[in-house]
Protein backbone atom coordinates (compact mmCIF):
# COMPACT_ATOMS: atom_id res chain seq x y z
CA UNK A 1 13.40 -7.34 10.34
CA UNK A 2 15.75 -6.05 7.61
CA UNK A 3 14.19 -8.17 4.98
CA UNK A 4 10.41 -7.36 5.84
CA UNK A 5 11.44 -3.59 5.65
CA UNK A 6 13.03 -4.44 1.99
CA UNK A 7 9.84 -6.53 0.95
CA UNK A 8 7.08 -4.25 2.42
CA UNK A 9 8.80 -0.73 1.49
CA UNK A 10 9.10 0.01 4.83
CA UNK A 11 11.33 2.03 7.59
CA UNK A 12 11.93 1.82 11.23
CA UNK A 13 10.12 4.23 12.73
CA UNK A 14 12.73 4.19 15.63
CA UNK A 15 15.75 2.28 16.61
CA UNK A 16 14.44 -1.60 17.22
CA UNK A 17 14.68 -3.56 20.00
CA UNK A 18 16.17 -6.94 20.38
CA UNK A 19 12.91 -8.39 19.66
CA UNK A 20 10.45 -5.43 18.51
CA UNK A 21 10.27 -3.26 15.75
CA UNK A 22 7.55 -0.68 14.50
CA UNK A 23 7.91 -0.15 10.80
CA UNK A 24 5.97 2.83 8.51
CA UNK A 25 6.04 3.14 5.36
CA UNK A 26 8.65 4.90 3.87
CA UNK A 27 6.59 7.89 2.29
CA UNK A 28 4.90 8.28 5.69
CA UNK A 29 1.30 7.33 5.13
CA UNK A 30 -0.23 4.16 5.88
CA UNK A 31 -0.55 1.33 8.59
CA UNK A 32 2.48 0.94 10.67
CA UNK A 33 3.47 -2.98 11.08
CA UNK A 34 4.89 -4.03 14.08
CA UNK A 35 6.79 -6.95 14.31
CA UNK A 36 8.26 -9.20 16.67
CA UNK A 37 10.61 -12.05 17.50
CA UNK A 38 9.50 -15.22 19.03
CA UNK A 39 11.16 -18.68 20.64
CA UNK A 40 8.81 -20.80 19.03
CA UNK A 41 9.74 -23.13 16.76
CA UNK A 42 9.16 -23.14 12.83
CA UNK A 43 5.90 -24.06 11.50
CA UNK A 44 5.67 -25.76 8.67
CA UNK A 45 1.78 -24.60 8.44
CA UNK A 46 1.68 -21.31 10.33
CA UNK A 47 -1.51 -20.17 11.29
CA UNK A 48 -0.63 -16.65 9.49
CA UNK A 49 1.06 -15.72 6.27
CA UNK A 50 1.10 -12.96 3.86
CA UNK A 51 -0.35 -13.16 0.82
CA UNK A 52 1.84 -11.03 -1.57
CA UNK A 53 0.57 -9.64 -4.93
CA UNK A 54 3.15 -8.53 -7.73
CA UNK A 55 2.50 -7.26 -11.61
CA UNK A 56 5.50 -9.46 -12.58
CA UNK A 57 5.78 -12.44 -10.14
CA UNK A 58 8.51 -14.18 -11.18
CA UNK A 59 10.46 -10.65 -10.82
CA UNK A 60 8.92 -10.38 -7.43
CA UNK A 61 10.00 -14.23 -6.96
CA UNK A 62 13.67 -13.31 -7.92
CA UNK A 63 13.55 -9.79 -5.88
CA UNK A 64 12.68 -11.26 -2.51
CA UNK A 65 14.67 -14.49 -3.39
CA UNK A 66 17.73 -11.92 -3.73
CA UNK A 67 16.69 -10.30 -0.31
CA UNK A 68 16.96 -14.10 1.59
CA UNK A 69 13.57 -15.79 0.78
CA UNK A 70 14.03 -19.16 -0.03
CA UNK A 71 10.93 -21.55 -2.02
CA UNK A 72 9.45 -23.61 0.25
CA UNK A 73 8.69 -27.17 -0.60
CA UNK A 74 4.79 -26.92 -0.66
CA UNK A 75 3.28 -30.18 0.37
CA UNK A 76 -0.34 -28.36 0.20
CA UNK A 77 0.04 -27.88 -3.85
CA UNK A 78 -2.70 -29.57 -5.45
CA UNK A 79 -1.73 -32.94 -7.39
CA UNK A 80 -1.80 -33.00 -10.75
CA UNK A 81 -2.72 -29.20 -11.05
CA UNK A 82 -0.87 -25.99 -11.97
CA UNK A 83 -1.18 -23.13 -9.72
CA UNK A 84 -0.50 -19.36 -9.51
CA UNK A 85 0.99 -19.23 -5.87
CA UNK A 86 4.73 -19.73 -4.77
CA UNK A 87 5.17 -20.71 -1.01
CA UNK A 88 8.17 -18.52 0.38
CA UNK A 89 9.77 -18.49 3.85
CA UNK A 90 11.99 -15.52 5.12
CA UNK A 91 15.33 -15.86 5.91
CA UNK A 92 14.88 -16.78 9.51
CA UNK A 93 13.09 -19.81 7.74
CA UNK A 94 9.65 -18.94 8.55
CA UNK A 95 6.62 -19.84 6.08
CA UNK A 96 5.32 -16.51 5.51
CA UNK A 97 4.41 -15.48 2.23
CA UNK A 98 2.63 -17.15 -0.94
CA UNK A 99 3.05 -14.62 -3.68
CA UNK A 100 0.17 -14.49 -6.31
CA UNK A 101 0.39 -12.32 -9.63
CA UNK A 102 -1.70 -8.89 -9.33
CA UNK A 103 -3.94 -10.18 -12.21
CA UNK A 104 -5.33 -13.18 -11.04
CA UNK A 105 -5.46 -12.20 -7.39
CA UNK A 106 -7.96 -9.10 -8.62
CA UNK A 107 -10.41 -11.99 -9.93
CA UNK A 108 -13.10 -12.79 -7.73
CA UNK A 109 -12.27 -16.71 -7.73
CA UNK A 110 -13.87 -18.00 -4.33
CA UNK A 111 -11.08 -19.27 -2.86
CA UNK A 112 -7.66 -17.97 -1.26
CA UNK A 113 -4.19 -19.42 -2.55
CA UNK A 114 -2.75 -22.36 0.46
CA UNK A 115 -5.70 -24.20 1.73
CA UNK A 116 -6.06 -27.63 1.91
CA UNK A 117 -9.11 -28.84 -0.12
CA UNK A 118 -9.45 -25.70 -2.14
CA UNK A 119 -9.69 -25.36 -5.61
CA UNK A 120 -6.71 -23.75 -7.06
CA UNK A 121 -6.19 -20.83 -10.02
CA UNK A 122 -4.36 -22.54 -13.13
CA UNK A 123 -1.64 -19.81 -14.07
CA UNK A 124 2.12 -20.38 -13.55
């Protein structure tokens, strides 16, 4: 729960429990994000993820990299084609974030970054 807090820019809003947390932002404003543990095993394709957007992604890559993220091994990257997403899984080892740079993501491109059969953005 550490590392989402570092990622996101957020606090606990009050102490967390073994398996809960409520985070806020740290200025205050905003959704709060709760988050919770769970027995489950790892997916390798979670039903949920984050998409992440950054102004300088390979910063962003080294930042959250620095913070425990670790590249994931992307077996849905297209063949044959660049693409403008890194696959990233927290440090518990869950697949949870693709980060895309701010400038491509703000293109209307028909298509979002990790789905099978979709047509990627050429940019890394």
């Amino acid at each position: 729960m550490r590392f989402w807090s570092a990622v996101l820019g957020y606090k606990t809003k009050s102490a967390p429990e073994d398996d809960w947390v409520i985070l806020v932002l740290e200025n205050g404003g905003g959704a709060h994000l709760a988050l919770g543990t769970s027995e489950t095993p790892v997916q390798l394709h979670p039903r949920i993820h984050l998409d992440l957007h950054a102004e300088d992604q390979e910063a962003e890559i080294e930042r959250l990299l620095e913070l425990g993220a670790e590249r994931v091994a992307w077996d849905l990257y297209p063949p044959g084609e660049e693409v403008d997403f890194v696959v990233l899984a927290d440090p518990e080892g869950t697949v949870s974030a693709s980060l895309t740079p701010t400038a491509v993501s703000s293109r209307v491109t028909g298509h979002r970054p990790g789905h099978q059969g979709r047509r990627r953005r050429p940019v890394l």
